[in-house]
Protein backbone atom coordinates (compact mmCIF):
# COMPACT_ATOMS: atom_id res chain seq x y z
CA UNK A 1 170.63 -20.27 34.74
CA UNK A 2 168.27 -18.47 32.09
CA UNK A 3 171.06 -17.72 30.23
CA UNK A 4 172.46 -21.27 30.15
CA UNK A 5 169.20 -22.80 28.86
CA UNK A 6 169.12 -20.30 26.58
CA UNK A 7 172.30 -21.30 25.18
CA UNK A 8 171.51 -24.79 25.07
CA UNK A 9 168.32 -24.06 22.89
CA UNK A 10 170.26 -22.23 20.21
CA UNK A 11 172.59 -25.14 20.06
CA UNK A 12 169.93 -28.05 20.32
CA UNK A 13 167.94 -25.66 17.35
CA UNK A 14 171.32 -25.07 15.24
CA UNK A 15 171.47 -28.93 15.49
CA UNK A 16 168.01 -29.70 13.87
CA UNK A 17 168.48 -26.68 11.08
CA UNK A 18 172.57 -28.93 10.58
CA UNK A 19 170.50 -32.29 10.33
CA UNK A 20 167.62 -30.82 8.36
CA UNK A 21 170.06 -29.72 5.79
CA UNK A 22 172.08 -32.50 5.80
CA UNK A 23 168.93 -34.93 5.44
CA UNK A 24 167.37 -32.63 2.24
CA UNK A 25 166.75 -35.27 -0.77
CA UNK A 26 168.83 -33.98 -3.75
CA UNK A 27 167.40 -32.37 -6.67
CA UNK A 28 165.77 -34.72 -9.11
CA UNK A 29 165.35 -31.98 -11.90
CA UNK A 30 167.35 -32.03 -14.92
CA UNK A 31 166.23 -28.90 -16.74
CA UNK A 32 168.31 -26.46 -18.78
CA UNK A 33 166.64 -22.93 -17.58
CA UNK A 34 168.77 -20.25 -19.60
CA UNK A 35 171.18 -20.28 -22.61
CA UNK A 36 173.47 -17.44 -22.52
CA UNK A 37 175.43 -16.80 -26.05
CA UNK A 38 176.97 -13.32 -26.86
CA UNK A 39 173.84 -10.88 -26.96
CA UNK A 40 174.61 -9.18 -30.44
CA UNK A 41 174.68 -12.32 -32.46
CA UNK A 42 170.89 -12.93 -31.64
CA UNK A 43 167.88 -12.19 -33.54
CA UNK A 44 165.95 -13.00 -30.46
CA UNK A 45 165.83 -14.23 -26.99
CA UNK A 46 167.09 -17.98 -26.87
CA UNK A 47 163.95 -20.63 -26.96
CA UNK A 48 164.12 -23.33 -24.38
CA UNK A 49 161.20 -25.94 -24.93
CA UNK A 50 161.20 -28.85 -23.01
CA UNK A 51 163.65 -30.96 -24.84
CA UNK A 52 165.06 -28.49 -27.03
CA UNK A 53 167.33 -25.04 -27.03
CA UNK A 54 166.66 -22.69 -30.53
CA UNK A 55 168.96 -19.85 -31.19
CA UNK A 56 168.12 -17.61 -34.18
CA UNK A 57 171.17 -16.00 -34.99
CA UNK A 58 172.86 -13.46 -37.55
CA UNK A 59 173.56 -15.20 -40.72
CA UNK A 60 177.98 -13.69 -40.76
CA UNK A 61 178.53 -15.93 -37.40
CA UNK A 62 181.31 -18.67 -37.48
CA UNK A 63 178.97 -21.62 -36.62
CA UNK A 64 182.06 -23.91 -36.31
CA UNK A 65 182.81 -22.57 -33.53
CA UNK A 66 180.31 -21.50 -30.72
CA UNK A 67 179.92 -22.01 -26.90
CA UNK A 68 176.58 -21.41 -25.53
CA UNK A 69 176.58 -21.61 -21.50
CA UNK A 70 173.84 -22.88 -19.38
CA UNK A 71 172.07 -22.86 -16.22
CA UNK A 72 170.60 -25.61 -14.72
CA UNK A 73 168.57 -26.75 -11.66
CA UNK A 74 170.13 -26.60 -8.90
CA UNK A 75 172.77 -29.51 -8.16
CA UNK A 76 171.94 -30.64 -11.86
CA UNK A 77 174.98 -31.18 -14.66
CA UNK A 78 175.34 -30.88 -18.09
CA UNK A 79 177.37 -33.15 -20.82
CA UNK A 80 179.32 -31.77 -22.39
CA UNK A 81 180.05 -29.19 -19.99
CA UNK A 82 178.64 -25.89 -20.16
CA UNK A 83 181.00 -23.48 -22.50
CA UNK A 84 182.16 -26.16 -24.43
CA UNK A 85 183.09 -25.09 -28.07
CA UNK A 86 181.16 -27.05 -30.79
CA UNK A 87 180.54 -27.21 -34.43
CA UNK A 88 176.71 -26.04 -34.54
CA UNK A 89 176.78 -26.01 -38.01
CA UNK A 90 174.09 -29.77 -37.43
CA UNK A 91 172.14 -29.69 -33.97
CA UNK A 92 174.55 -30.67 -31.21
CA UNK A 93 173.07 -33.07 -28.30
CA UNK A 94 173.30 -32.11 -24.45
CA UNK A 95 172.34 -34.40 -22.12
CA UNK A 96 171.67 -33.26 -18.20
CA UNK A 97 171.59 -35.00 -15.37
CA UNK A 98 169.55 -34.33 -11.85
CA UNK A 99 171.30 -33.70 -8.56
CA UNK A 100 170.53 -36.99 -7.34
CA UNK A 101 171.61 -38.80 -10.32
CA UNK A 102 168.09 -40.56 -10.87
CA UNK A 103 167.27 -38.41 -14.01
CA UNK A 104 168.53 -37.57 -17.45
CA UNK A 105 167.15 -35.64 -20.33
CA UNK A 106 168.76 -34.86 -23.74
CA UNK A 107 168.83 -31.44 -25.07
CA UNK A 108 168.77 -30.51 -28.69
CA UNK A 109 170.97 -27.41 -29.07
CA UNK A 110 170.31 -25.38 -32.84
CA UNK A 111 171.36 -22.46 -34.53
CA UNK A 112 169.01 -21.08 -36.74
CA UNK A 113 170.26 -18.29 -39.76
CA UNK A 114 167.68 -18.83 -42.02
CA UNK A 115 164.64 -16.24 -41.60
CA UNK A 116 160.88 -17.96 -41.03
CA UNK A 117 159.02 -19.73 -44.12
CA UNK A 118 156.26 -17.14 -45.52
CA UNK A 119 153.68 -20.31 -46.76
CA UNK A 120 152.17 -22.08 -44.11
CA UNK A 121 150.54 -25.36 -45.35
CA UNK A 122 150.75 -27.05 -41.55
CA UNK A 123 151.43 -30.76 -42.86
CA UNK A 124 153.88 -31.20 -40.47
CA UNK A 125 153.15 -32.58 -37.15
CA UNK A 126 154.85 -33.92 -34.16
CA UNK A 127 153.18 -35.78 -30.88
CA UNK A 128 153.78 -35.53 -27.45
CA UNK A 129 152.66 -38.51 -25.91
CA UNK A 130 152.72 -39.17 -21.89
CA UNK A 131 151.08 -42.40 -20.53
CA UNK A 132 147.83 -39.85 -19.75
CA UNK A 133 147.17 -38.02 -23.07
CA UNK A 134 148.73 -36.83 -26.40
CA UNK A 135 148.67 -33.65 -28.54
CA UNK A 136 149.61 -31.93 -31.34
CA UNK A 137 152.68 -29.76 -32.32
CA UNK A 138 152.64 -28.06 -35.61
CA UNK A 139 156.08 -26.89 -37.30
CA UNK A 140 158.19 -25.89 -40.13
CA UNK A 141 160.79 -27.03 -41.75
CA UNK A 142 162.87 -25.37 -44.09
CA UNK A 143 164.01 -27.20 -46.95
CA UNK A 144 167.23 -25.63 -47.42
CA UNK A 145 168.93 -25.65 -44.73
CA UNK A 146 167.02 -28.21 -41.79
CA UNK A 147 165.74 -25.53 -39.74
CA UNK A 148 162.26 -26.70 -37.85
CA UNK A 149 160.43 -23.76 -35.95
CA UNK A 150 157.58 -24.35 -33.95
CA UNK A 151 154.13 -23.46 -33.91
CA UNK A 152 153.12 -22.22 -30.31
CA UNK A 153 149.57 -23.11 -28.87
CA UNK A 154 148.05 -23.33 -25.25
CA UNK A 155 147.64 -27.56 -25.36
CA UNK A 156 150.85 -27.31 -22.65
CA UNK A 157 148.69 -25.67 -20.44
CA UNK A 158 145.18 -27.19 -21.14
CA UNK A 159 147.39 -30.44 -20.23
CA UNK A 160 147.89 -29.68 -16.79
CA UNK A 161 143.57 -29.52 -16.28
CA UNK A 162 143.60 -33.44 -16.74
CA UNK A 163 140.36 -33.05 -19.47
CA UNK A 164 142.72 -33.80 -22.70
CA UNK A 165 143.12 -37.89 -23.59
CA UNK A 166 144.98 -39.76 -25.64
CA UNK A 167 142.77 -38.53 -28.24
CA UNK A 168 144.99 -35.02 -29.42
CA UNK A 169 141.51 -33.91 -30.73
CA UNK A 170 140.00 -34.11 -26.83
CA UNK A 171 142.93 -30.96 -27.07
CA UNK A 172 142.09 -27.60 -27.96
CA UNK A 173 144.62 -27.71 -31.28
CA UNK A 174 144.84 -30.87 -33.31
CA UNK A 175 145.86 -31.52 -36.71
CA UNK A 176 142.73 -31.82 -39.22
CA UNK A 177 142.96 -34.89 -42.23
CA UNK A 178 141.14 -33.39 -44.34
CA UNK A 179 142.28 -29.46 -44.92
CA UNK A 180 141.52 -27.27 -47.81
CA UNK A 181 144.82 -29.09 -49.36
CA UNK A 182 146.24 -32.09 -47.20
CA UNK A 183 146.28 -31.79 -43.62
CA UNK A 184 145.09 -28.13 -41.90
CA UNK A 185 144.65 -27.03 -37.95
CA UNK A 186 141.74 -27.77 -36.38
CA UNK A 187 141.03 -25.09 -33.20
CA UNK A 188 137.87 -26.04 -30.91
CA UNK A 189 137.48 -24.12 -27.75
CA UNK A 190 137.08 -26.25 -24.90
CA UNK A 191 135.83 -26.99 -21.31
CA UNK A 192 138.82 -27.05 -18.94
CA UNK A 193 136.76 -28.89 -16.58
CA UNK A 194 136.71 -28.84 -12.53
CA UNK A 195 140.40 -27.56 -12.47
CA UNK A 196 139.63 -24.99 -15.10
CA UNK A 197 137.07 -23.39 -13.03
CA UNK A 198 138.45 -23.48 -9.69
CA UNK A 199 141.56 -20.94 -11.23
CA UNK A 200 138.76 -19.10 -12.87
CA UNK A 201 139.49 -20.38 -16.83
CA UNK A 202 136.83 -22.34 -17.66
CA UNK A 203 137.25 -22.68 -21.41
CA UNK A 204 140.22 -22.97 -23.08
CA UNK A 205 140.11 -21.73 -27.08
CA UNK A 206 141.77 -23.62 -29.42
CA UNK A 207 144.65 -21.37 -30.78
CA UNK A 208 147.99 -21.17 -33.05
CA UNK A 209 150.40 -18.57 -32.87
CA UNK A 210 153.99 -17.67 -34.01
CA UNK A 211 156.02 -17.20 -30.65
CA UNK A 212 156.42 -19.27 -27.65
CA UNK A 213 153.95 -20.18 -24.68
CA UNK A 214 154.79 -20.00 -21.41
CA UNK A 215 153.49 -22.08 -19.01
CA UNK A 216 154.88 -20.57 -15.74
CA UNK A 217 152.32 -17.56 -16.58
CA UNK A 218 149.49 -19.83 -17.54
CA UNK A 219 147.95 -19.83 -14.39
CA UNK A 220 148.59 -15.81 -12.95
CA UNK A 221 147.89 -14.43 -16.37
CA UNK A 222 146.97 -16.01 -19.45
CA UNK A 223 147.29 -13.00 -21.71
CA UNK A 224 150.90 -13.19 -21.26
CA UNK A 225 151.60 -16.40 -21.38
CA UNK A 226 151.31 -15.98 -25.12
CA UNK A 227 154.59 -14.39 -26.48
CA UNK A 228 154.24 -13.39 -29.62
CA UNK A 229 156.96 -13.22 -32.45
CA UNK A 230 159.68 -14.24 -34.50
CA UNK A 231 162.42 -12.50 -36.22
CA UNK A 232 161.03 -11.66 -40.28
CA UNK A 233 163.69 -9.69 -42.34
CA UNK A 234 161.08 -8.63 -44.96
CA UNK A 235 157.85 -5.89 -44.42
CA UNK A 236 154.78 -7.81 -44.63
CA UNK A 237 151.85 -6.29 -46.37
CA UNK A 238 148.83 -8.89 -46.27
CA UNK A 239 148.34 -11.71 -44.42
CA UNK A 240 146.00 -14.51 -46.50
CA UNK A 241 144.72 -17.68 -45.97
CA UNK A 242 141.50 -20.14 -45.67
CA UNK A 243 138.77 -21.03 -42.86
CA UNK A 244 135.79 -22.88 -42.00
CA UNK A 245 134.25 -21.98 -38.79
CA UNK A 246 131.13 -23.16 -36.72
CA UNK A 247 130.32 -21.85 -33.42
CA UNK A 248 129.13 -23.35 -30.37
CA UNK A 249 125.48 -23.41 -28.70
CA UNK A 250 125.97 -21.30 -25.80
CA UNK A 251 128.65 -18.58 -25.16
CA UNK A 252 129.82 -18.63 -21.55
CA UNK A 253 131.34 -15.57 -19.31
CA UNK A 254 132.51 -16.84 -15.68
CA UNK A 255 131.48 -20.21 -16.99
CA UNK A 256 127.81 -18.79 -16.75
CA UNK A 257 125.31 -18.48 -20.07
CA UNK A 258 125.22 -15.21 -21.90
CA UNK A 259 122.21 -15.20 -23.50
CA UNK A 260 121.72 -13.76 -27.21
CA UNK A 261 125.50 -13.64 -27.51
CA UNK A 262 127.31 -15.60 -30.02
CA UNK A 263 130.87 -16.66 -30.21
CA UNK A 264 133.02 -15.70 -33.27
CA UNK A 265 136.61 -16.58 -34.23
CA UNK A 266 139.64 -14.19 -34.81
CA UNK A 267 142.83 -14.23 -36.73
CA UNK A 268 145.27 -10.90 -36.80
CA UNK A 269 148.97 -10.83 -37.55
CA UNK A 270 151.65 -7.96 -36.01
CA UNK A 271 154.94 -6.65 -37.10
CA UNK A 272 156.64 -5.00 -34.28
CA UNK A 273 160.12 -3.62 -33.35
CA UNK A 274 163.02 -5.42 -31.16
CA UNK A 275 164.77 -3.12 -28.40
CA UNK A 276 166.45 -4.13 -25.61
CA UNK A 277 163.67 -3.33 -22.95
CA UNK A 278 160.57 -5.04 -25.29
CA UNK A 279 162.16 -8.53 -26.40
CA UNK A 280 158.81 -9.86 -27.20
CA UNK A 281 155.07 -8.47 -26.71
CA UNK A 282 152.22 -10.69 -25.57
CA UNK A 283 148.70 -11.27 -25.55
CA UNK A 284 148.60 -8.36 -23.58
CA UNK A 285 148.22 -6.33 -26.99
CA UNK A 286 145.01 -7.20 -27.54
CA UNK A 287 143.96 -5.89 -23.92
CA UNK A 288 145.61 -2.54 -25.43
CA UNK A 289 143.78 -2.91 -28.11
CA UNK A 290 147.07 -3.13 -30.46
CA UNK A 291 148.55 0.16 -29.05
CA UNK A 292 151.77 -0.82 -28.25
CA UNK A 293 154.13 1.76 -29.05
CA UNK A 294 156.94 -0.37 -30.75
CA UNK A 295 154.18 -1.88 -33.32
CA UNK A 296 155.08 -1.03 -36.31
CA UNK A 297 151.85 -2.15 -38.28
CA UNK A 298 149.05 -4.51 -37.74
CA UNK A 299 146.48 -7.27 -39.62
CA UNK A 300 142.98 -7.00 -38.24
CA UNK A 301 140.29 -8.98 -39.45
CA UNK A 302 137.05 -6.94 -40.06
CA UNK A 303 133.58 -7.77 -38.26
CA UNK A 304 132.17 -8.03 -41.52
CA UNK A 305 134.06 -10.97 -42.95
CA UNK A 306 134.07 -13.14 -39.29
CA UNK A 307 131.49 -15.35 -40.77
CA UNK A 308 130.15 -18.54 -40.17
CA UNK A 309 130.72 -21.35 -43.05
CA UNK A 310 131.35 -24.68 -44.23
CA UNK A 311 133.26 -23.93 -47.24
CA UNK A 312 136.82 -22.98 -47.55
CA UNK A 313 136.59 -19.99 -47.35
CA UNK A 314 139.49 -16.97 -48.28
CA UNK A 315 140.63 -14.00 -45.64
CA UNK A 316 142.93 -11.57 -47.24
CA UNK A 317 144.06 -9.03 -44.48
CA UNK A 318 145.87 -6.07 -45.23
CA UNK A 319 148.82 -5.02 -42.93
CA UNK A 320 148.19 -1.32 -41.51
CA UNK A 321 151.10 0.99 -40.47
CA UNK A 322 150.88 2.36 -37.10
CA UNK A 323 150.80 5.90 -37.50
CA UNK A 324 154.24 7.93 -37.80
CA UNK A 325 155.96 4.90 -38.11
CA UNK A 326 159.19 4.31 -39.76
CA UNK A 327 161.13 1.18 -40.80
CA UNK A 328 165.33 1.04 -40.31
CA UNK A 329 166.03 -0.98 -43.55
CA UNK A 330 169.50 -2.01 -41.64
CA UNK A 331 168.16 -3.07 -38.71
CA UNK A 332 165.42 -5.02 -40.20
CA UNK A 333 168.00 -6.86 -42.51
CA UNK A 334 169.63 -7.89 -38.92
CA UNK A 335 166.41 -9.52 -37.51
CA UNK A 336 165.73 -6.52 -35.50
CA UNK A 337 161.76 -6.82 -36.26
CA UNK A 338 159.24 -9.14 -35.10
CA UNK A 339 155.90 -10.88 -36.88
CA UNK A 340 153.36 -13.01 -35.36
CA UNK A 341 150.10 -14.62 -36.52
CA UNK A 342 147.66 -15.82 -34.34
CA UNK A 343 144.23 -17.69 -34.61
CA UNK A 344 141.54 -17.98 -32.03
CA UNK A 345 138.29 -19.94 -32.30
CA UNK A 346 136.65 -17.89 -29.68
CA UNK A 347 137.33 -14.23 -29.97
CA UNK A 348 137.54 -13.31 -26.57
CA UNK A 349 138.98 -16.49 -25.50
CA UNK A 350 142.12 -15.16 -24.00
CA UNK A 351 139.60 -13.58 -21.26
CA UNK A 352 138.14 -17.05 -20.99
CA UNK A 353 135.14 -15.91 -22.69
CA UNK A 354 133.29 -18.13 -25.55
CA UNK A 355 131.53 -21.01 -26.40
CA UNK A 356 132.66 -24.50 -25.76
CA UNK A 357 132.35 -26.21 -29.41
CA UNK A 358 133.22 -23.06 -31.28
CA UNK A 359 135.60 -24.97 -34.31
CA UNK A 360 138.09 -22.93 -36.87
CA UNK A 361 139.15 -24.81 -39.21
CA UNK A 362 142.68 -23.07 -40.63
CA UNK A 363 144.40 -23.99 -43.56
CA UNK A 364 146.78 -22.76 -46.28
CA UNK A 365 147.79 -19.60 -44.90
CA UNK A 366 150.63 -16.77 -47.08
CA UNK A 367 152.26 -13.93 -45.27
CA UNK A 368 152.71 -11.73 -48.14
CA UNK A 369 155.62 -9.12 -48.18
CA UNK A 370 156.85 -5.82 -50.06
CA UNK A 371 159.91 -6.30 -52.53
CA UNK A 372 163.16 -5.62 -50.92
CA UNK A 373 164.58 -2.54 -51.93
């Protein structure tokens, strides 16, 4: 008898777990998650951004004919179809659509050859806009060929504490009118609010790097969340450029006053080396206090000149080589180095420490390099 109803259990259970399955909602995602292209045509990991795929690739590729691969959410589809061969010598469109058919977003899918502009003048500037708030993108475009690179900054992330508006300067990055010539970047560090403190991050500085942020390590740790870098065929020697900066009334640690400490702002640049196990290197760097052992040399803004001002005002930072370190002429000719530049307007903002109202005012910034030899 016991082993009857026990029998009858496992079928009435293997019955819910059928009908459970069979009842599941399909997926209503429609994201691309990976690109995969052939490894050794790649100056650097593939760059998926919410409605866009970027591939920086070795300039001797046949562009006419390439055919990246993708996955997707689960039970999601893509159009054309993944491995399709295309002309990518213009952006090509992909469009996918979610499980359940509900959902569609279009992907722009580029190949990028040309290396990163070197004059940074930040007069370009794209929104995006939800019905809840708006903020700022800053990018590049080079004028020969079309290519647009991004800017990177934490306003993904300071989105998701419901303080930012429609207002993109209620963000942490917004563009500034009235720069040292045209438009500039305006970084304020800010209050994340209620939702900023319960995770522990109760400011947010305003910042601007070269890389990508990602916001599936925003939460568990910030540091790297920013990756840093983007392929530079050229050894940079000084990184220059021009800054206002004002600091705010009270600098906060745990979201608690620290008195007789005062917030200051930061901007450093790196040049590091590509290898199959380190891709990319993070915020973490600064933790390590810019010991990583495939940096190749670093930008480092003295104490002395982190002043307070209302003029434009110049830094001119020298790039410093890392002890013992070498350069492979060939490999750096195939985009197998990294830069980055990064601005803060609170110092030790990336440990959530600073003072909400600190402002850095950024504008018309050179990354200098050596002659090719």
């Amino acid at each position: 008898m016991k082993r009857r109803t026990h029998l009858i259990t496992c079928l009435l259970m293997g019955l819910v777990l059928v009908s459970c399955i069979r009842d599941e909602a399909p997926n209503a995602e429609a994201d691309i998650l990976t690109c995969i292209v052939p490894a050794d045509i790649l100056k650097r990991d593939p760059v998926i951004e919410n409605n866009k795929v970027t591939l920086m690739v070795r300039a001797d590729i046949d562009l006419k004919h390439q055919a990246p691969e993708f996955t997707l959410t689960p039970g999601a589809t893509i159009s054309p179809t993944s491995g399709t061969e295309r002309d990518f010598t213009t952006p090509q469109y992909y469009t996918v659509t979610s499980e359940d058919g509900n959902w569609k977003k279009k992907y722009q899918v580029s190949y990028q050859i040309a290396g990163i502009s070197t004059e940074y003048h930040f007069e370009e500037v794209r929104k995006v806009e939800t019905d809840r708030y708006v903020y700022d993108v800053f990018y590049d475009t080079n004028k020969t060929t079309g290519d647009v690179i991004d800017w990177a900054s934490g306003n993904s992330g300071f989105a998701i504490t419901g303080v930012g508006t429609e207002d993109p300067a209620s963000f942490p990055t917004s563009s500034l009118e009235d720069g040292k010539e045209g438009k500039g970047v305006r970084l304020e560090t800010k209050s994340t609010g209620d939702f900023g403190t319960r995770f522990g991050m109760p400011i947010a500085a305003g910042n601007l790097f070269m890389g990508t942020f990602d916001m599936l390590s925003a939460l568990t740790n910030a540091l790297k969340a920013t990756r840093l870098g983007m392929p530079f065929e050229h050894v940079p020697t000084y990184l220059k450029g021009y800054y206002k900066y004002k600091a705010g009334e009270t600098f906060e640690e745990k979201g608690k006053p620290v008195p007789d400490k005062k917030d200051t702002w930061d901007v450093y640049a790196i040049f590091y080396e590509v290898t199959d196990k380190v891709r990319y290197l993070d915020g973490t760097i600064v933790e390590d206090n810019y010991t990583h052992p495939n940096l190749v040399s670093v930008a480092l803004l003295d104490d002395k000149d982190r002043k307070e001002t209302d003029e434009w005002t110049e830094f001119y930072i020298p790039f410093v080589m890392k002890s013992g370190k070498t350069i492979d002429r060939e490999k750096l000719k195939a985009g197998g180095y990294n830069v980055s530049i990064v601005f803060s307007s609170s110092r030790e903002g990336n440990y959530f420490r600073g003072a909400p109202g600190s402002t850095l005012l950024i504008d018309e910034v050179e990354l200098i390099y050596a002659a090719d030899n």
